[in-house]
PDB file of N, CA and C in Angstrom:
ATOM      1  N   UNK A   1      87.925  50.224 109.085  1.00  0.00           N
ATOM      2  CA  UNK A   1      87.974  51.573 109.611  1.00  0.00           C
ATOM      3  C   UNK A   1      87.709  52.538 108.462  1.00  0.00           C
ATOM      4  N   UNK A   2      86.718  53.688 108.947  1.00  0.00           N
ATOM      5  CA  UNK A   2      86.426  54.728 107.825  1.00  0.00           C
ATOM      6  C   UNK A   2      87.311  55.692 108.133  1.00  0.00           C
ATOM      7  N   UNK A   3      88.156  55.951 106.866  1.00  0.00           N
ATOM      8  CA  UNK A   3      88.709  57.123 107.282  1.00  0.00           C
ATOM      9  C   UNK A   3      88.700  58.951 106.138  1.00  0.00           C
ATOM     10  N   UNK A   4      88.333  59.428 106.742  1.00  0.00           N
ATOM     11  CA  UNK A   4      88.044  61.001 105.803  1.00  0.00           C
ATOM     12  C   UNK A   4      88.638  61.995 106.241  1.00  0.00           C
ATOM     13  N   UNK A   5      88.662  63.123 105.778  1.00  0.00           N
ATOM     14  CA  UNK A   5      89.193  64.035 105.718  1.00  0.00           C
ATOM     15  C   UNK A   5      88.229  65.143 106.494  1.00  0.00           C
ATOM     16  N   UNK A   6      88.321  66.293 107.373  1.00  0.00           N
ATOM     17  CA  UNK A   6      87.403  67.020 107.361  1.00  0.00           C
ATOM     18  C   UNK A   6      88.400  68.474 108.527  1.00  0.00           C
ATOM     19  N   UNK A   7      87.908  69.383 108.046  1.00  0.00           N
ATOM     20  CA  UNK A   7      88.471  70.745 107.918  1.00  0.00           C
ATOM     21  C   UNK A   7      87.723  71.152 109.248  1.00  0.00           C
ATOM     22  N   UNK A   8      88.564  72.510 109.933  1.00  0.00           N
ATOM     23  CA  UNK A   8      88.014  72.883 111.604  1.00  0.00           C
ATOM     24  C   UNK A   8      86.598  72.965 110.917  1.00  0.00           C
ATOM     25  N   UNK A   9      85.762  73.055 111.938  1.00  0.00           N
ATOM     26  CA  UNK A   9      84.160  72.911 112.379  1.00  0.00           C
ATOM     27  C   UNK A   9      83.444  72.092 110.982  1.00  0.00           C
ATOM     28  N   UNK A  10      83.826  71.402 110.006  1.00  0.00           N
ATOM     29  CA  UNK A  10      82.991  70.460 109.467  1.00  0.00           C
ATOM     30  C   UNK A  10      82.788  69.108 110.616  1.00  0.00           C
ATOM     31  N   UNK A  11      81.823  68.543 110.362  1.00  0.00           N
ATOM     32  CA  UNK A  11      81.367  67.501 110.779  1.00  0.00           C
ATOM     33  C   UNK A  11      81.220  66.368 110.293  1.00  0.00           C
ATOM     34  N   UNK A  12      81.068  65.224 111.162  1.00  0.00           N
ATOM     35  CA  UNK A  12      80.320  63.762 110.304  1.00  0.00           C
ATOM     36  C   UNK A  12      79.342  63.608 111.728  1.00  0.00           C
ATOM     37  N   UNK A  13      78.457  62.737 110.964  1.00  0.00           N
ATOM     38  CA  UNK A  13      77.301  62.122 112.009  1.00  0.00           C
ATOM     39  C   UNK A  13      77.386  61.008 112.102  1.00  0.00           C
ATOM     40  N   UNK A  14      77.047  59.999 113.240  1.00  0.00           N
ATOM     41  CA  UNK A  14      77.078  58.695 113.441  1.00  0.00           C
ATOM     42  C   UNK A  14      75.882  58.517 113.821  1.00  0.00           C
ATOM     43  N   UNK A  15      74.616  57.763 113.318  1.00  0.00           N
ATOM     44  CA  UNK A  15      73.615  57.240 112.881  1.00  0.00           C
ATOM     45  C   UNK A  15      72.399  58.594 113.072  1.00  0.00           C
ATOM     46  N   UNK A  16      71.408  59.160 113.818  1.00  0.00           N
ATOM     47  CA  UNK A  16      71.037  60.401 113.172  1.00  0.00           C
ATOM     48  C   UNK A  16      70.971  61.427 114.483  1.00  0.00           C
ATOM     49  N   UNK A  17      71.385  60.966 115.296  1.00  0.00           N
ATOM     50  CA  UNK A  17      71.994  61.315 116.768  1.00  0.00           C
ATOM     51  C   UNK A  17      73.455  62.181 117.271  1.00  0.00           C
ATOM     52  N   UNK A  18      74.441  61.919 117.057  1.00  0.00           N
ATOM     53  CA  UNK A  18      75.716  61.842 117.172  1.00  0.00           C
ATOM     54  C   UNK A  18      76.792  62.667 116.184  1.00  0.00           C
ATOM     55  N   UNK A  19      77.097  63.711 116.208  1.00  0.00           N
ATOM     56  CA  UNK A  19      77.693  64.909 115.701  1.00  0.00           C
ATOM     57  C   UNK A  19      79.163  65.109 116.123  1.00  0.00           C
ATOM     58  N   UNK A  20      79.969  64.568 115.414  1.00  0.00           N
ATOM     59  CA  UNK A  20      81.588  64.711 115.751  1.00  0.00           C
ATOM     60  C   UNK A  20      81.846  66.365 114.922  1.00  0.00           C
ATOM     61  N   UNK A  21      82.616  67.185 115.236  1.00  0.00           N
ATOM     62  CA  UNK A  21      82.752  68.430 114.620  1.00  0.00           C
ATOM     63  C   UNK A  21      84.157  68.432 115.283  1.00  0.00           C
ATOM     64  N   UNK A  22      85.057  68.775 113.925  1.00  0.00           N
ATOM     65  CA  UNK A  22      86.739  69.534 114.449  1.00  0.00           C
ATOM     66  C   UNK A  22      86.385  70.685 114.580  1.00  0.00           C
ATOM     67  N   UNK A  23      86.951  71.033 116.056  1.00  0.00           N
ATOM     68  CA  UNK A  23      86.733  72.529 117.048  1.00  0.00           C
ATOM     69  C   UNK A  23      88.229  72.782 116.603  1.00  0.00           C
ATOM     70  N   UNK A  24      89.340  72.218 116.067  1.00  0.00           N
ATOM     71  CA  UNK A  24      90.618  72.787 115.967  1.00  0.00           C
ATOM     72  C   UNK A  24      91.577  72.127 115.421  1.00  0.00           C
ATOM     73  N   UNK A  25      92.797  72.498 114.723  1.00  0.00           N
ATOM     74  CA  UNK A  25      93.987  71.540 114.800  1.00  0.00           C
ATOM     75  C   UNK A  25      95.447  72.399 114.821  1.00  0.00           C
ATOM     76  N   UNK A  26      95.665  72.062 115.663  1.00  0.00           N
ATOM     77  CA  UNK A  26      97.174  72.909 116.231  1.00  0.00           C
ATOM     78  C   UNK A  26      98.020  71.828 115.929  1.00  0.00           C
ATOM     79  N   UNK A  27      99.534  71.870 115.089  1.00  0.00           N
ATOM     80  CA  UNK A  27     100.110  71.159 115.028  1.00  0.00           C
ATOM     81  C   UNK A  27      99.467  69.607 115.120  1.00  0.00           C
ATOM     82  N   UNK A  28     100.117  68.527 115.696  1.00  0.00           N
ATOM     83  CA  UNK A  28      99.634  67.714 115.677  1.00  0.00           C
ATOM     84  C   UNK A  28      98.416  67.183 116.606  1.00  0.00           C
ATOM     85  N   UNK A  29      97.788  68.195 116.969  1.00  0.00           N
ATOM     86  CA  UNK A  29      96.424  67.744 117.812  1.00  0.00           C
ATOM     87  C   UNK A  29      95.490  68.333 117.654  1.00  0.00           C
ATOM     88  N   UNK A  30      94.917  67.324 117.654  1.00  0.00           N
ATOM     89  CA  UNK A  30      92.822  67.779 116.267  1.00  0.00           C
ATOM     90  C   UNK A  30      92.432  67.584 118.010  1.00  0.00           C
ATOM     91  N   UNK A  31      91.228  68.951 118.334  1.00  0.00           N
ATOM     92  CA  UNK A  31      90.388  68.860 118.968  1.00  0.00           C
ATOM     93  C   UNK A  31      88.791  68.749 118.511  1.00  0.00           C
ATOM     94  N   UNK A  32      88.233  67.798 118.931  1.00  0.00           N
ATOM     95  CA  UNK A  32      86.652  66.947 118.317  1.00  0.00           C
ATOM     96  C   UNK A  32      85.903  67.443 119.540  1.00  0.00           C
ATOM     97  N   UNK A  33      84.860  68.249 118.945  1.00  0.00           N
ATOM     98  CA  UNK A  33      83.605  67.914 119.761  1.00  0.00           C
ATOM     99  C   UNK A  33      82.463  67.306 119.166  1.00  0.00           C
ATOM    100  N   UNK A  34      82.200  66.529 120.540  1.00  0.00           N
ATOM    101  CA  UNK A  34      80.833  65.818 119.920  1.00  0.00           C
ATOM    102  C   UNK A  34      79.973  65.779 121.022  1.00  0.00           C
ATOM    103  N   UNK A  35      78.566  65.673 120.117  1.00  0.00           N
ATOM    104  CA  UNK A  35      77.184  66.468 120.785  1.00  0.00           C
ATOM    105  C   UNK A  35      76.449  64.982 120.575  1.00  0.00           C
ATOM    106  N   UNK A  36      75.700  64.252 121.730  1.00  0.00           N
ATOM    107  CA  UNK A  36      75.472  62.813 121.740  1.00  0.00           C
ATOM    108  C   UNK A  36      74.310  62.887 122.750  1.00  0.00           C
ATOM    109  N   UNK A  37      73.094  62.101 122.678  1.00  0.00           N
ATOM    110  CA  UNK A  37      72.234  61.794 123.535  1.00  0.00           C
ATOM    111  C   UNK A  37      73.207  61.917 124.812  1.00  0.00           C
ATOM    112  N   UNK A  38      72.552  62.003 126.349  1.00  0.00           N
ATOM    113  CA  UNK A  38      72.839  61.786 127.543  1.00  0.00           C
ATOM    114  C   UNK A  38      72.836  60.295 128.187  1.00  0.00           C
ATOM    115  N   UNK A  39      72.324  59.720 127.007  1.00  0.00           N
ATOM    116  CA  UNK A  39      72.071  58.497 127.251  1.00  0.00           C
ATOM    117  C   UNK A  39      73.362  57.100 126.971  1.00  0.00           C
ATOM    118  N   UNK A  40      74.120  58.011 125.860  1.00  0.00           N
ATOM    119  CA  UNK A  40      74.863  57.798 125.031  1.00  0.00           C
ATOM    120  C   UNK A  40      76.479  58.028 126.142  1.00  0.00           C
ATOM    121  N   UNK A  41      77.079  57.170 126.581  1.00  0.00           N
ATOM    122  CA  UNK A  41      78.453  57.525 127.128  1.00  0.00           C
ATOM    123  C   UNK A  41      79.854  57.608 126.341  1.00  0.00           C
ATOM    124  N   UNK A  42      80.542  59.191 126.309  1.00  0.00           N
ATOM    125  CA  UNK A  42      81.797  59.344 125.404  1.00  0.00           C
ATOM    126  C   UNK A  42      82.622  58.770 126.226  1.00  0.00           C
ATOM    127  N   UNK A  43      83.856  58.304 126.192  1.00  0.00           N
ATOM    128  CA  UNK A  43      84.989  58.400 127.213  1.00  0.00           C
ATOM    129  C   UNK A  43      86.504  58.489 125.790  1.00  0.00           C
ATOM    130  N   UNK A  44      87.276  59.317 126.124  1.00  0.00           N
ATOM    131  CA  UNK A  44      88.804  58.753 125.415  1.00  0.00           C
ATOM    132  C   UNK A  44      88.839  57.256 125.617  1.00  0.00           C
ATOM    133  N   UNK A  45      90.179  56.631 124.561  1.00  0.00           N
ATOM    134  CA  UNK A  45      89.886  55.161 124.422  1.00  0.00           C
ATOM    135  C   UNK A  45      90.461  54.799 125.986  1.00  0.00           C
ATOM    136  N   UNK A  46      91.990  55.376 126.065  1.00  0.00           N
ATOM    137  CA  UNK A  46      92.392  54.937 127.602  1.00  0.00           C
ATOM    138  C   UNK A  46      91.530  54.873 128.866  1.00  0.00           C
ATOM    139  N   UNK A  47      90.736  56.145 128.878  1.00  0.00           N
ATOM    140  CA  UNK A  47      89.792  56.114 129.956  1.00  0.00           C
ATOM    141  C   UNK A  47      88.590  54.857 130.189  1.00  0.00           C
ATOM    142  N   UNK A  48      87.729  54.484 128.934  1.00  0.00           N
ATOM    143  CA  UNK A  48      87.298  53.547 128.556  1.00  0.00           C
ATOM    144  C   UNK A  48      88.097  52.134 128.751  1.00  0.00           C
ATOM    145  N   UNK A  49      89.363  52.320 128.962  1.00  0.00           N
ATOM    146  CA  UNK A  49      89.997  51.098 128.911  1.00  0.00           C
ATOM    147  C   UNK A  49      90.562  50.930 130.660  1.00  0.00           C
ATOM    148  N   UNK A  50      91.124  51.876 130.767  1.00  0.00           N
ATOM    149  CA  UNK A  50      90.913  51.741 132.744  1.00  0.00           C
ATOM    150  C   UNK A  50      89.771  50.965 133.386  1.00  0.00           C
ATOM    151  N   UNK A  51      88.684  52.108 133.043  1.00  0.00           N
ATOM    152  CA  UNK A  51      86.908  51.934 133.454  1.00  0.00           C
ATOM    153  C   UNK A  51      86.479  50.013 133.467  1.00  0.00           C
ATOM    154  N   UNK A  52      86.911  49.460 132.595  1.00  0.00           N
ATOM    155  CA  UNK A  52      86.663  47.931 131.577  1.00  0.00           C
ATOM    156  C   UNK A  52      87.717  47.432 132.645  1.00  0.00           C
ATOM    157  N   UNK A  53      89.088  47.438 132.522  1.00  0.00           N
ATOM    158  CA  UNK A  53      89.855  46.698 132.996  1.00  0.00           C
ATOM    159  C   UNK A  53      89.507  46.776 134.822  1.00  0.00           C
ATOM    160  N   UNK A  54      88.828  48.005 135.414  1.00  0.00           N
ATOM    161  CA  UNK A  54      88.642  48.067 137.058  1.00  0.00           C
ATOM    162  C   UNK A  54      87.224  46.999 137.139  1.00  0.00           C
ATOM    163  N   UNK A  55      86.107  46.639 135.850  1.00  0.00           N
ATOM    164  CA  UNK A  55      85.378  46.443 136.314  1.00  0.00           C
ATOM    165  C   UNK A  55      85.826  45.071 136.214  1.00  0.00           C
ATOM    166  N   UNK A  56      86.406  44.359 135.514  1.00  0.00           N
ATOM    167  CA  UNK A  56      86.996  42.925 135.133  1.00  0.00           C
ATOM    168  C   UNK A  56      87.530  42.232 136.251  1.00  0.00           C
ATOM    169  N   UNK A  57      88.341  43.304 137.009  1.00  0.00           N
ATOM    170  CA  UNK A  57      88.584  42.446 138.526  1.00  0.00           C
ATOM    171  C   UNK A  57      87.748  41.683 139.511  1.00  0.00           C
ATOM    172  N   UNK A  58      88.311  41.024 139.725  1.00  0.00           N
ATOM    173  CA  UNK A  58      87.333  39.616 140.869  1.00  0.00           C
ATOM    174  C   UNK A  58      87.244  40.612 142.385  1.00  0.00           C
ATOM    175  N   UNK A  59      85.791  40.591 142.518  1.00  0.00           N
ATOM    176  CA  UNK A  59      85.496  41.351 143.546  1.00  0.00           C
ATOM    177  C   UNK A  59      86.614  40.368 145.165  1.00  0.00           C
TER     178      UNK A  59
END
């Protein structure tokens, strides 16, 4: 795991596509936006993990 440091609205990029930027940090919650092809699907990890576990069920 990479882990860095980065201040409201700096950014990192993930390969030359994909733009994470801190929009905020209030107490303990950093708000991230990120700007990604349409092609490209975000989800939070839980949501992503619902989505995986509904499709895993035996029809």
């Amino acid at each position: 795991m990479l882990v860095i440091t980065r201040r409201p609205s700096e950014s990192i990029i993930i390969r030359d596509d994909i733009i994470i930027t801190v929009v905020s940090i209030r107490g303990d919650k950093v708000r991230l936006g990120i700007e990604a092809p349409k092609d490209v699907t975000v989800h939070r990890k839980e949501v992503y993990e619902m989505i995986r576990r509904s499709s895993e069920k035996p029809a």
